[in-house]
Protein backbone atom coordinates (compact mmCIF):
# COMPACT_ATOMS: atom_id res chain seq x y z
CA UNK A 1 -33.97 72.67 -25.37
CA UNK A 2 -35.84 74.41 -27.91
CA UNK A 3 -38.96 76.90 -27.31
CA UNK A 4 -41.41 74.18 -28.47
CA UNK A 5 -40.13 71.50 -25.34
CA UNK A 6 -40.24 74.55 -22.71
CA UNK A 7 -43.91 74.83 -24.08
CA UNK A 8 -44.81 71.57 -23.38
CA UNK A 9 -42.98 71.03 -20.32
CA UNK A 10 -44.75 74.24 -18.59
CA UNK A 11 -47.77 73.55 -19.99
CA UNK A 12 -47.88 69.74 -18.48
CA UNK A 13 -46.40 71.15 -15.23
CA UNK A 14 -49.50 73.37 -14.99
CA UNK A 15 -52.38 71.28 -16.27
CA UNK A 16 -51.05 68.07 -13.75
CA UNK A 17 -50.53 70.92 -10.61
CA UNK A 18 -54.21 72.27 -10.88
CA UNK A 19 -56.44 69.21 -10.61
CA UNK A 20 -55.90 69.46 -6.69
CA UNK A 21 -57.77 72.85 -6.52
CA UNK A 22 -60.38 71.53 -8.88
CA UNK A 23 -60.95 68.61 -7.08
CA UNK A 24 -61.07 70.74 -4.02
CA UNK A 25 -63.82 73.51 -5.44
CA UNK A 26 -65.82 70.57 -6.44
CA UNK A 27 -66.32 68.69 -3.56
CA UNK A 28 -66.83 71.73 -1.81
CA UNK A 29 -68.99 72.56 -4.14
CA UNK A 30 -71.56 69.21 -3.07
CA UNK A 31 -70.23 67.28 -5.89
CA UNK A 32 -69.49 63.62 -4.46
CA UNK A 33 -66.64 62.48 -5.05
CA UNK A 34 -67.43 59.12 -7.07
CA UNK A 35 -69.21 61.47 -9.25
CA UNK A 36 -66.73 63.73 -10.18
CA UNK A 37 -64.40 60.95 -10.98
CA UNK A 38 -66.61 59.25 -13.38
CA UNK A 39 -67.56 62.53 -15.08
CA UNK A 40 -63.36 63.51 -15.34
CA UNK A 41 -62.74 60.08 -16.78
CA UNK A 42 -65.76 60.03 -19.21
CA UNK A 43 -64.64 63.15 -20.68
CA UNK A 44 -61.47 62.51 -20.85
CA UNK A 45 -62.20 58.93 -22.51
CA UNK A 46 -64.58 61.14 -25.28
CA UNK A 47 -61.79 63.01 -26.10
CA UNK A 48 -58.50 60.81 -25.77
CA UNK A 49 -59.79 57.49 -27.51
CA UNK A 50 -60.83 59.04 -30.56
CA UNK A 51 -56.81 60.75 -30.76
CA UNK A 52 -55.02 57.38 -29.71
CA UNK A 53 -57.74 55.65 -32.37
CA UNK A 54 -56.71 57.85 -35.30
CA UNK A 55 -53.02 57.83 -34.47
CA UNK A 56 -53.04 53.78 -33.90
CA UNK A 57 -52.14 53.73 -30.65
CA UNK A 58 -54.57 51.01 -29.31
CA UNK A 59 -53.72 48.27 -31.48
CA UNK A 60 -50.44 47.34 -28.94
CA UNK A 61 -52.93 46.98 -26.60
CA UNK A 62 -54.53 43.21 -28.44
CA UNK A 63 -53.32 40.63 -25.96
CA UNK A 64 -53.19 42.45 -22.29
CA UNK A 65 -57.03 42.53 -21.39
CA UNK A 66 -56.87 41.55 -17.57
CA UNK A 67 -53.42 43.17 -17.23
CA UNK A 68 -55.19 46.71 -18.64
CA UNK A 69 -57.88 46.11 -16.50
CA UNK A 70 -55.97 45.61 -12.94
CA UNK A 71 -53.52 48.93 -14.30
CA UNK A 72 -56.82 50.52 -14.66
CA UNK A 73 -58.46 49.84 -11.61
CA UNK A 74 -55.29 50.72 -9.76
CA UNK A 75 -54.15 53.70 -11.99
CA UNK A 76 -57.23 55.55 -12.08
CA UNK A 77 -60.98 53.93 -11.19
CA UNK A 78 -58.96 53.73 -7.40
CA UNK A 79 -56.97 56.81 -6.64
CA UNK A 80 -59.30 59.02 -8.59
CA UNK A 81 -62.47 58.49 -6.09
CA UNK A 82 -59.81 58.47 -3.37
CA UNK A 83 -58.70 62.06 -4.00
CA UNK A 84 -61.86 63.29 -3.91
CA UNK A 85 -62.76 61.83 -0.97
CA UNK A 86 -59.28 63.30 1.29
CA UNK A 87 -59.95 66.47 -0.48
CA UNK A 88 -63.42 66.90 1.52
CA UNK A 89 -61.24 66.52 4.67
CA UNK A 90 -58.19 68.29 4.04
CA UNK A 91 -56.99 71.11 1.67
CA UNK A 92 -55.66 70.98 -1.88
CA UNK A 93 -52.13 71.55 -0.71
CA UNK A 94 -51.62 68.73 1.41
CA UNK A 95 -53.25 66.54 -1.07
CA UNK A 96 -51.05 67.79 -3.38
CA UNK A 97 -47.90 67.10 -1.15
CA UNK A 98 -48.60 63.51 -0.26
CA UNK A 99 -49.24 62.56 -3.58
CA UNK A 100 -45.77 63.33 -4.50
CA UNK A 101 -44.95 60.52 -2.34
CA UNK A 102 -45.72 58.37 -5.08
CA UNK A 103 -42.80 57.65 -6.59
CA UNK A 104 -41.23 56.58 -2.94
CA UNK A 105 -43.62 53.74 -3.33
CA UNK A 106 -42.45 52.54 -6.21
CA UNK A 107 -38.76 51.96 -4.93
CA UNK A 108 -40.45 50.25 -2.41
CA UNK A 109 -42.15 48.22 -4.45
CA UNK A 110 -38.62 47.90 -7.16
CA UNK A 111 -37.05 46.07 -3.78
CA UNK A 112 -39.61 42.75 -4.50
CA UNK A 113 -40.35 42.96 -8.19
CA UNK A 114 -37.45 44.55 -10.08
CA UNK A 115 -33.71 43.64 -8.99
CA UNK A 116 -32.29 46.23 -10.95
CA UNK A 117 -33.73 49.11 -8.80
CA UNK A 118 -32.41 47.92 -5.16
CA UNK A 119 -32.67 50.93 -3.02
CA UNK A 120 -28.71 51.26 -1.59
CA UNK A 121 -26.54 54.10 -1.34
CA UNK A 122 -28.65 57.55 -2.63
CA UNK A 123 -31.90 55.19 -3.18
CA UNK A 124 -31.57 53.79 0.27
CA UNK A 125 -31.05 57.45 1.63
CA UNK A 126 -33.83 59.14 -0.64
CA UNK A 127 -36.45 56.69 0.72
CA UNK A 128 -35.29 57.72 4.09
CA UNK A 129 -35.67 61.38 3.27
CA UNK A 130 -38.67 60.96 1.54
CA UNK A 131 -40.70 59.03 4.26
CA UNK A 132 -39.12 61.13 7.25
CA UNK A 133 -41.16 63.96 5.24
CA UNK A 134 -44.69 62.23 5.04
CA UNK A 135 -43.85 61.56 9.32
CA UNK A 136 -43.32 65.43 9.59
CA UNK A 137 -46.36 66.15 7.30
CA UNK A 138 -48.49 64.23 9.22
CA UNK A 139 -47.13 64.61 12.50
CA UNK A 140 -46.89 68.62 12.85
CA UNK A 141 -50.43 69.12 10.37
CA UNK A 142 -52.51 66.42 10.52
CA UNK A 143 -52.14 64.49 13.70
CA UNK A 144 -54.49 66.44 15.68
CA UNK A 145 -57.17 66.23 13.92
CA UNK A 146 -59.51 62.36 13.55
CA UNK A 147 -61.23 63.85 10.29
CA UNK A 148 -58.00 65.25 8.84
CA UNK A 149 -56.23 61.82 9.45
CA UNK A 150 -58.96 59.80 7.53
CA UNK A 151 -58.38 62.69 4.58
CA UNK A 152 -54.77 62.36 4.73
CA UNK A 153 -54.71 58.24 4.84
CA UNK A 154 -57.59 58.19 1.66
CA UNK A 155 -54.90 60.14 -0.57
CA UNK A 156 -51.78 58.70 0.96
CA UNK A 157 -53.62 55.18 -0.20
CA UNK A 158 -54.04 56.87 -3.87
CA UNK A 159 -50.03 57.49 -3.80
CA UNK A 160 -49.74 53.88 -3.33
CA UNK A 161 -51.89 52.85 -6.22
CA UNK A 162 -50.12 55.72 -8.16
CA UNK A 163 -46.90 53.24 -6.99
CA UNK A 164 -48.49 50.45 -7.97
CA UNK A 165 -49.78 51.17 -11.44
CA UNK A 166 -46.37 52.69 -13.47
CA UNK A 167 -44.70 49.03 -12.18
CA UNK A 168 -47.71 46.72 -13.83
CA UNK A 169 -47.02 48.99 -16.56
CA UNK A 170 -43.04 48.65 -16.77
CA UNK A 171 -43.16 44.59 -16.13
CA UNK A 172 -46.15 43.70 -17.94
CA UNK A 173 -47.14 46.48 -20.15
CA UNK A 174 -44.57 48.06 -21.56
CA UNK A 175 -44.79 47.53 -25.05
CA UNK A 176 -48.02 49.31 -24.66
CA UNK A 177 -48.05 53.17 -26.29
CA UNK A 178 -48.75 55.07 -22.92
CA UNK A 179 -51.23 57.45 -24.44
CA UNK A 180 -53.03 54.52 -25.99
CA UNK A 181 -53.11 52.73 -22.47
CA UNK A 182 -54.17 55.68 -20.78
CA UNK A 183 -57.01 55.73 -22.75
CA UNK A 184 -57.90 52.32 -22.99
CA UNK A 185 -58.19 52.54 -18.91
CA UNK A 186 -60.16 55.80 -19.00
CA UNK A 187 -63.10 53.91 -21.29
CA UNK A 188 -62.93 51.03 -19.22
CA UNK A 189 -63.25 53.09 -16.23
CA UNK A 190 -66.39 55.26 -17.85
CA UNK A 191 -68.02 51.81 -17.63
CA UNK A 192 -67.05 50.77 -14.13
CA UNK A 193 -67.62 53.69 -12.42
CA UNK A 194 -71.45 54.43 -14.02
CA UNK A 195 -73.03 52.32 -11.62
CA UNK A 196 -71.70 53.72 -8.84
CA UNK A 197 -71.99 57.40 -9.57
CA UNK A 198 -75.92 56.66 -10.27
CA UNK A 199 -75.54 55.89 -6.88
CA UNK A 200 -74.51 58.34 -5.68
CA UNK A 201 -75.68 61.74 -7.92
CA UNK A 202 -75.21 65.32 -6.72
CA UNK A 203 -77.98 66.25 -4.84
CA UNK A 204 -78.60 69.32 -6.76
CA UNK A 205 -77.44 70.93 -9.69
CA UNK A 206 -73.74 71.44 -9.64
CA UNK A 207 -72.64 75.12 -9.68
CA UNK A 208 -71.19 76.96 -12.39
CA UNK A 209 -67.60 76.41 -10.96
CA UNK A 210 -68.37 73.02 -10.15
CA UNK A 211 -69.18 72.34 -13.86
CA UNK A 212 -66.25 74.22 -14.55
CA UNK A 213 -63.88 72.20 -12.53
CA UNK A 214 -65.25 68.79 -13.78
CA UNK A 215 -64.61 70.17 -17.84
CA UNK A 216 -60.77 71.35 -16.30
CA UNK A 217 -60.16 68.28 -15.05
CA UNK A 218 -61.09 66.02 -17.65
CA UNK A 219 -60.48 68.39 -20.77
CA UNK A 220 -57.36 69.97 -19.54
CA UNK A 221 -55.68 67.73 -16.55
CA UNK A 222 -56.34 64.30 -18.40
CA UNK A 223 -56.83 64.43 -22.30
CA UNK A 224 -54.47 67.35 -23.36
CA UNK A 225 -52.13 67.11 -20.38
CA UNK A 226 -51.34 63.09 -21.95
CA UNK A 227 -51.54 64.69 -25.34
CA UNK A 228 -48.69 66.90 -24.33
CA UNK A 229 -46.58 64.50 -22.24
CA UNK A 230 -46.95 62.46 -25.06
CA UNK A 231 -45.03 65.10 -27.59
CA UNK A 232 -43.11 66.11 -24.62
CA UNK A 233 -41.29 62.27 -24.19
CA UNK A 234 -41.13 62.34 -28.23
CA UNK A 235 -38.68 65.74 -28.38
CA UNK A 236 -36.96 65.03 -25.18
CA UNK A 237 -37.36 61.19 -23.80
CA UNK A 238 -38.70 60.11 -20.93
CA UNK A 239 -35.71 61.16 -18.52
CA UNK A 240 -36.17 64.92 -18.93
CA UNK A 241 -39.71 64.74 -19.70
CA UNK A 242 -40.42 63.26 -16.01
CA UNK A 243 -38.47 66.13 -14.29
CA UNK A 244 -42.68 67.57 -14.04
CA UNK A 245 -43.10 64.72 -11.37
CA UNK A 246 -41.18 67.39 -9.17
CA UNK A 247 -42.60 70.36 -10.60
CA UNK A 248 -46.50 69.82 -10.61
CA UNK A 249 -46.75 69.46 -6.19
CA UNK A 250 -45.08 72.84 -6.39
CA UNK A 251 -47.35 74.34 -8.72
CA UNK A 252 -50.81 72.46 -6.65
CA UNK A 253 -49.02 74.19 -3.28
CA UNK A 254 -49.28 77.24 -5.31
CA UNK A 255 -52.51 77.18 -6.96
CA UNK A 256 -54.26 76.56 -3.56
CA UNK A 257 -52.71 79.35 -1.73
CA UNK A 258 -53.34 81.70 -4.49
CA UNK A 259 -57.05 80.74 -5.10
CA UNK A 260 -58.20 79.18 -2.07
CA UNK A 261 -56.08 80.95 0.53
CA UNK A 262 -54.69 78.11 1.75
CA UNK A 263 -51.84 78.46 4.39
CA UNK A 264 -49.72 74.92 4.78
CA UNK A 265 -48.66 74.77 7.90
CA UNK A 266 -44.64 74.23 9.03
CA UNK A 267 -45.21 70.08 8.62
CA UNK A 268 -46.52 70.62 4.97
CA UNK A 269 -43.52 72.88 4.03
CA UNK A 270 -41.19 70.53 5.19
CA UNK A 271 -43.06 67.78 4.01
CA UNK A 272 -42.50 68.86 0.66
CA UNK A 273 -39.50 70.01 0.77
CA UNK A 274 -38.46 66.75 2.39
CA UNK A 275 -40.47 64.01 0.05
CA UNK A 276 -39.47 65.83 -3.31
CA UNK A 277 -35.76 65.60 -2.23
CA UNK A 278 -36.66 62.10 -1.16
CA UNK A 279 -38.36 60.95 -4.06
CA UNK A 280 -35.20 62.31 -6.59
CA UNK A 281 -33.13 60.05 -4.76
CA UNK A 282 -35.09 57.02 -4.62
CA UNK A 283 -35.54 57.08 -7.83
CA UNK A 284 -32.45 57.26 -9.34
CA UNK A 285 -31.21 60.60 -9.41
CA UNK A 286 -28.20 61.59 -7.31
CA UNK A 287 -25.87 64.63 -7.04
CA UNK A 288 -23.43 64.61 -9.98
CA UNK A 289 -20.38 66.03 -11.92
CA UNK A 290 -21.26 69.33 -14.03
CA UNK A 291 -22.38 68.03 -17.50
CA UNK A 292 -23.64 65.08 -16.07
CA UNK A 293 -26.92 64.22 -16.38
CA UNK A 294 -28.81 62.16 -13.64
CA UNK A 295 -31.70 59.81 -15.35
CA UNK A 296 -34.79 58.30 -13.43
CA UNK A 297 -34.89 54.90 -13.45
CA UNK A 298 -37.54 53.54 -11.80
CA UNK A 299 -41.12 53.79 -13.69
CA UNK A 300 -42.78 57.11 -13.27
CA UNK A 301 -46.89 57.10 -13.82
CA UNK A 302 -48.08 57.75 -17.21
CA UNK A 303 -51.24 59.43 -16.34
CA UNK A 304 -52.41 62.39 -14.59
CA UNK A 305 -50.93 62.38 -11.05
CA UNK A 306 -53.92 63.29 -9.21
């Protein structure tokens, strides 16, 4: 690959690994967490619907209202509050950890709505991996602790919309441009979310690194993080290009011990270790001959994975 794809794929590696520690210093920081997901999605809406709009991107979009409106809700109005909320209960790096348990969810889910994905063989034995490392997650780091467990089950329910979502979008949307979806659901979300973050304002002033996380996360970790996956899939396809689904937990792990002195505990490191192998799997990939080269098949999300 040339020097231009290992740009993009290390810079959307990094921008979808950091929004955990964001998240994380902004909620800590007072902001609540309906807030914080408007404000990411408004600015990411300012800034991504004038590209897709220029480029043409929306007009595949005529025709799928309600459809765009359930992936929204599920992809992002959901999850995104849901994040926020875990992360004022438990730390960036388990956040981080059970949302790559995402794509387990949608093998699950490829058992009832997609024939050509049942799980048997390496699937059947991924999804085995993969959940027997969410167990030892929460089993060995979370179980003994009520608060923790309410954290833990608010972003384990944000993987399963993050399952949910990239299948509406393979069976019913995909003729849609992704980056033109994507934005679509961030403007729609802008709206729906208003009310509620009126709602529920920060009670004072956010910080200076609370401001700064909210302009990360919506500048950075939505609009040019899709901008770049977007190029990304173009020089590469999809296949390659989804390899950062395995890549960005790692980085989140990373980014929380580094900044926020995190220390993941023996269930978290197997966790990972476990659900990433797991996930591989499930979704299609599978040790092969050298030269081969192992292609996901099941949907991956589109957007931002936190």
């Amino acid at each position: 690959m040339s020097s231009r794809v290992w740009l993009f794929f290390a810079a959307v590696s990094f921008l979808w690994g950091i929004p955990y520690l964001f998240i994380k210093i902004a909620v800590a920081a007072g902001v609540p967490p309906i807030f914080l997901a408007w404000a990411r999605v408004a600015l990411g809406a300012a800034i991504l619907v004038p590209f897709a709009w220029r480029r043409g991107m929306l007009g595949s979009l005529r025709g799928h209202a309600w459809i765009l409106v359930a992936y929204a809700l599920i992809e992002v109005a959901i999850p995104w509050p849901l994040i926020g909320y875990g992360e004022q209960r438990i730390s960036s790096s388990l956040a981080a950890i059970l949302i790559a348990a995402a794509p387990l969810v949608v093998a699950v889910l490829a058992l009832r709505f997609d024939d050509s994905e049942r799980a048997s063989g390496w699937r059947l034995g991924g999804l085995l991996i993969g959940f027997a490392g969410v167990v030892a997650l929460m089993g060995i780091d979370v179980a003994g602790s009520s608060e923790q467990l309410v954290g833990a089950g608010a972003i384990a329910l944000a993987a399963v919309c993050y399952g949910i979502g990239p299948m509406i979008q393979k069976l019913r949307l995909s003729e849609v441009e992704p980056i033109g979806l994507m934005a679509a659901a961030l403007a729609f979300c802008t709206v729906a979310l208003a009310p509620l973050a009126a709602a529920d304002p920060p009670d004072r002033v956010p910080s200076g690194d609370a401001l700064a996380s909210i302009a990360v996360l919506g500048i950075a970790s939505t609009a040019l993080a899709l901008a770049f996956f977007g190029s990304l899939v173009a020089e590469v396809g999809p296949g390659r290009a989804l390899v950062i689904t395995y890549v960005a937990p790692v980085i989140a792990v990373a980014a929380g011990v580094i900044v926020l002195d995190e220390s993941p505990g023996l269930g978290s490191l197997l966790g990972l270790l476990l659900i990433l192998a797991g996930s591989w799997l499930a979704t299609g990939g599978r040790p092969t001959r050298r030269g081969a080269e192992p292609q996901p098949a099941t949907p991956q999300p589109s957007g931002p994975a936190p």
